[in-house]
Protein backbone atom coordinates (compact mmCIF):
# COMPACT_ATOMS: atom_id res chain seq x y z
CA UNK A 1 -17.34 -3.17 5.96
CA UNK A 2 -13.43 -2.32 6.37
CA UNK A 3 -13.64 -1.32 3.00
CA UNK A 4 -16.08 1.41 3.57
CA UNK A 5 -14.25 3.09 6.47
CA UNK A 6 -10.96 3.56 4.59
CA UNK A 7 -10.95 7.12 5.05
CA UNK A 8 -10.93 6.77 8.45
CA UNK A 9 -7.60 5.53 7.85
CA UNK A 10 -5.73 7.09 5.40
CA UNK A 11 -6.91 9.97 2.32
CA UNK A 12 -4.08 8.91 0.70
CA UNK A 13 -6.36 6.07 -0.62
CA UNK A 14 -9.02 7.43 -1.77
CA UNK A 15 -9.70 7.72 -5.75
CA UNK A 16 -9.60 10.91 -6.29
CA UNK A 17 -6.45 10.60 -5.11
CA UNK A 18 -4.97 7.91 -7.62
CA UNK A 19 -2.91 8.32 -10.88
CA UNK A 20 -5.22 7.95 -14.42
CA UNK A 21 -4.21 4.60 -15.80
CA UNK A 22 -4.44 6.22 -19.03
CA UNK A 23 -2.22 9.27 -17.94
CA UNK A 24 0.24 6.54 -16.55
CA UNK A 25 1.06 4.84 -19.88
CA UNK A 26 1.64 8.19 -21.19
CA UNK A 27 4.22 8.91 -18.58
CA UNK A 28 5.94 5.73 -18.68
CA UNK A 29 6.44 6.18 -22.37
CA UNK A 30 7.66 9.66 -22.22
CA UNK A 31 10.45 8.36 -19.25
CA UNK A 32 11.33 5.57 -21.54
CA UNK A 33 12.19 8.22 -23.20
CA UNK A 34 14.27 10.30 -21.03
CA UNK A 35 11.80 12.65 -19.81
CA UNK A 36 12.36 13.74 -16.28
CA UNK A 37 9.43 15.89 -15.83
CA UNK A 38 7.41 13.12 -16.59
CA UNK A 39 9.25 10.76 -13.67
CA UNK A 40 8.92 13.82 -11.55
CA UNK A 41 5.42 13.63 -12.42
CA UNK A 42 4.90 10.18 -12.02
CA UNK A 43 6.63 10.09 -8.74
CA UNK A 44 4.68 13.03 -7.29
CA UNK A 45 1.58 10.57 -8.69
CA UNK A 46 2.96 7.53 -6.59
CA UNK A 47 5.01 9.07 -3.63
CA UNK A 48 1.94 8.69 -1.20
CA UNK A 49 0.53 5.45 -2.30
CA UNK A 50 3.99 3.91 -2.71
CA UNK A 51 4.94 5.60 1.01
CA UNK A 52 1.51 4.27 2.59
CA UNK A 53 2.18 0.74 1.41
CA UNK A 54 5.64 0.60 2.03
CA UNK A 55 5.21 1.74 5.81
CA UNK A 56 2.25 -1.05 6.29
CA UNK A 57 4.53 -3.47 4.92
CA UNK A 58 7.32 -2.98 6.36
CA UNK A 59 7.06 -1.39 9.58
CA UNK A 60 10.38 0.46 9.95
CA UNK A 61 10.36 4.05 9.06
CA UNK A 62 13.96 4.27 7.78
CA UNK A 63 13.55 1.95 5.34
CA UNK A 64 10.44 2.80 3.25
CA UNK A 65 11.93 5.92 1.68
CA UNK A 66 14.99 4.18 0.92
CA UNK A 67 12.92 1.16 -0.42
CA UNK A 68 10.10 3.98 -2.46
CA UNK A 69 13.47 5.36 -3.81
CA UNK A 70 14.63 2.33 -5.09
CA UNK A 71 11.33 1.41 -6.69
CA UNK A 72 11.40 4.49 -8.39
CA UNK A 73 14.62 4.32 -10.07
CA UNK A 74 14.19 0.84 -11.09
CA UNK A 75 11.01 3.16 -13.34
CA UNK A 76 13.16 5.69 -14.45
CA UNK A 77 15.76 3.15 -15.56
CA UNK A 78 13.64 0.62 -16.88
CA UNK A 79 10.79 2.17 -17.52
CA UNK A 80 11.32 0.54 -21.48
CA UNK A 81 10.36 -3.19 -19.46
CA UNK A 82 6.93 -1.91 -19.26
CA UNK A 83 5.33 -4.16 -21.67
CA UNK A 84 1.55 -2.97 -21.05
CA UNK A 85 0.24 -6.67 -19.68
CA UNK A 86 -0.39 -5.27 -16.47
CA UNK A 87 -1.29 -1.61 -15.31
CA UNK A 88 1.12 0.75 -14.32
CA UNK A 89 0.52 1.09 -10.77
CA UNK A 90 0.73 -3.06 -10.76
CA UNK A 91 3.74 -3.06 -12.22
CA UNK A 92 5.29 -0.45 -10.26
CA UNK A 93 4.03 -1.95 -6.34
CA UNK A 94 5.26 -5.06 -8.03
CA UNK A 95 8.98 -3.62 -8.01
CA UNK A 96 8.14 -1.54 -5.02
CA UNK A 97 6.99 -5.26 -3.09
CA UNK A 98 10.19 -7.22 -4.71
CA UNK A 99 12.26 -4.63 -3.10
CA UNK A 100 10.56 -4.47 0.50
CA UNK A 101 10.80 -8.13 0.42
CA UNK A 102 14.91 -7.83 -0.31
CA UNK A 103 15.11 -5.12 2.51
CA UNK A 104 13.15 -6.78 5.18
CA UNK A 105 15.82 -10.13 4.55
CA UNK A 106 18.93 -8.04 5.69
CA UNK A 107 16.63 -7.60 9.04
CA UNK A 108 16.04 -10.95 11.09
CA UNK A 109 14.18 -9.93 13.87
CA UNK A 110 10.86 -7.58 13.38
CA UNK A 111 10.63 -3.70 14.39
CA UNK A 112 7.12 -2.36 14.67
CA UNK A 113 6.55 0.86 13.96
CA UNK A 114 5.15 2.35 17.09
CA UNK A 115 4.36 5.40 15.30
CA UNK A 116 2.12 3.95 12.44
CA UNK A 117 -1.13 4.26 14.71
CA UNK A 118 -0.29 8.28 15.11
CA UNK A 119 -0.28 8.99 11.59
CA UNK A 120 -3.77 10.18 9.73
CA UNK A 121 -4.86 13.03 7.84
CA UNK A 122 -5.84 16.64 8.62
CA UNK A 123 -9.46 16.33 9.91
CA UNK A 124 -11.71 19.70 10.36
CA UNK A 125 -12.66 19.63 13.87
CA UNK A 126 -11.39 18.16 17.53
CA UNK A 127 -14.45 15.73 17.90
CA UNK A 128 -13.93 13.82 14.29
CA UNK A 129 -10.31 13.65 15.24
CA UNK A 130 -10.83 12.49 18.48
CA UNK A 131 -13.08 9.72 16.78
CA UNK A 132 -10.85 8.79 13.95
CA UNK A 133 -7.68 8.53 15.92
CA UNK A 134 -9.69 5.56 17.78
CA UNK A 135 -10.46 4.07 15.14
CA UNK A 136 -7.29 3.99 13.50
CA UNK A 137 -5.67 3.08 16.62
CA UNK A 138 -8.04 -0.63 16.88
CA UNK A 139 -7.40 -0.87 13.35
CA UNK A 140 -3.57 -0.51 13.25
CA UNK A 141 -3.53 -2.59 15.82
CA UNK A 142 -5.27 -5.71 14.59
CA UNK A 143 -3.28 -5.10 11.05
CA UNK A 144 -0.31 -4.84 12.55
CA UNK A 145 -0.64 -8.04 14.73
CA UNK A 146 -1.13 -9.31 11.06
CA UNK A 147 1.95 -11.66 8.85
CA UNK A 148 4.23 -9.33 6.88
CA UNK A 149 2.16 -11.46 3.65
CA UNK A 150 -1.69 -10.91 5.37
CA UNK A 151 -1.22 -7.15 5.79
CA UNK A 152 0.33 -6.43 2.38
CA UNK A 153 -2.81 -8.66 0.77
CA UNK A 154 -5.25 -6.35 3.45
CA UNK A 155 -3.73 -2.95 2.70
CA UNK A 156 -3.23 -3.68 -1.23
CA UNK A 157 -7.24 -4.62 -1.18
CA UNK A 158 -8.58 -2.08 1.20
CA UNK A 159 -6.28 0.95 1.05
CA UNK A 160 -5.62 0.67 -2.69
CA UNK A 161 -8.45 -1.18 -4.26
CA UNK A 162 -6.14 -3.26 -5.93
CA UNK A 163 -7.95 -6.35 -7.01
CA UNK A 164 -7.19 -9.93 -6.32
CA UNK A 165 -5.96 -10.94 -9.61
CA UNK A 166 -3.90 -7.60 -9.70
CA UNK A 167 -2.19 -8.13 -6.28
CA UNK A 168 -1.09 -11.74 -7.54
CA UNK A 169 0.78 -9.89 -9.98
CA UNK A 170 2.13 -7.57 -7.37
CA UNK A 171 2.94 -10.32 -5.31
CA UNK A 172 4.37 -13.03 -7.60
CA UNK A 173 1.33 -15.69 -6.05
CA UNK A 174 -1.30 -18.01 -7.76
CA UNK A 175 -4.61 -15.52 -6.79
CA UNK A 176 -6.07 -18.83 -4.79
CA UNK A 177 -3.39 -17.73 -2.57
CA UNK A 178 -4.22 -14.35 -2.37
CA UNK A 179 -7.65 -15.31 -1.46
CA UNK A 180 -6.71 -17.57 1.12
CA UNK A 181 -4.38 -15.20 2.78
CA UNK A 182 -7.21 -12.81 2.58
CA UNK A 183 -9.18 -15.14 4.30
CA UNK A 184 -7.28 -15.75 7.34
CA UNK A 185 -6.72 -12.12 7.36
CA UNK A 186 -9.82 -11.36 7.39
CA UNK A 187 -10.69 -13.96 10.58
CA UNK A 188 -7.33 -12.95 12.30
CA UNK A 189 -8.91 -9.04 12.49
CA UNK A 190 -12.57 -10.47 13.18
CA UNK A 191 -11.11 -12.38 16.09
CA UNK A 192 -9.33 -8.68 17.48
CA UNK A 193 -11.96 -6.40 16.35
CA UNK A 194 -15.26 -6.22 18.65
CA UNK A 195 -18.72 -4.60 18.20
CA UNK A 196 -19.00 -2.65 15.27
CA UNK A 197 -15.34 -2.80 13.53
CA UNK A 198 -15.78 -6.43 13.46
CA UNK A 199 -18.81 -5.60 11.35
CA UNK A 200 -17.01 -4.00 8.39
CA UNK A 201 -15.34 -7.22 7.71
């Protein structure tokens, strides 16, 4: 499965490495509040995720820390909005999607991002580097033939483990059409995957 060779992608997306819904409420009522350290927190907490996504989605490097930036002010100035009917992180790659989706329309024609197969995490030796750098380099390249809508559905489910209802949210979409642009997805990177990474899927 895709699923389980996430780390061959990105360590960003692992648990360990996501914010405690719990610990997320807390913040968001503390910056409702006024409290910087708690933003600062909170965007320390979301800088990676929100930076991974952002880059998948919209494929042009100058714009996804000018987009993350926006998403996090529209937290820190309206972090009161957060009503609690949704989690935090859905609520906040909700804004951060909105906004990518406002950037990319000043843009007509696509720029890919011929960097986004380089990029992966320190690894401990040559060999596993060698072996993950191939691996991200068939998968970025099947995601990235992807629609701007199929990649965001494949990296919010795989990278994230955001589920379906959840990304719905995120995405402003009935979850029948999350599923169904999951589905093509999913046949889109069968048909350009071979041998084994067509197995994960």
């Amino acid at each position: 499965m895709l699923g389980g060779q996430r780390a061959a992608m990105s360590d960003e997306s692992s648990p360990a490495a996501r914010p405690d819904p719990s610990d997320d409420v807390r913040l968001i009522a503390c910056i409702t509040n006024g409290d910087l350290r708690a933003f600062e927190e909170l965007y320390r907490a979301y800088h990676p995720r929100l930076s991974r996504f952002l880059t998948n989605m919209l494929r042009r490097s100058h714009l996804v820390e000018e987009v993350l930036n926006d998403t996090m002010m529209v937290v820190w100035r309206q972090a009161g909005r957060y009503n609690g009917r949704s989690k935090v992180s859905t609520w906040i790659f909700g804004i951060a999607y909105r906004k990518a989706l406002k950037a990319l329309s000043r843009y007509d024609e696509p720029v890919e991002d011929k960097h986004a197969e380089a990029r992966e995490s320190a690894e401990p030796g040559p060999e596993q580097q060698m072996g993950r750098r191939q691996v991200q380099a068939l998968l970025w390249s099947a995601i990235n033939a992807l629609s701007m809508h199929h990649r965001t559905v494949v990296d919010l489910t795989y990278f994230h483990e955001i589920g379906y209802r959840e990304i719905a949210e995120i995405m402003d979409c009935p979850v029948d059409t999350v599923k169904t642009r999951m589905f093509h997805a999913r046949r889109q990177l069968k048909d350009r995957l071979s041998g084994q990474l067509a197995d994960w899927l």
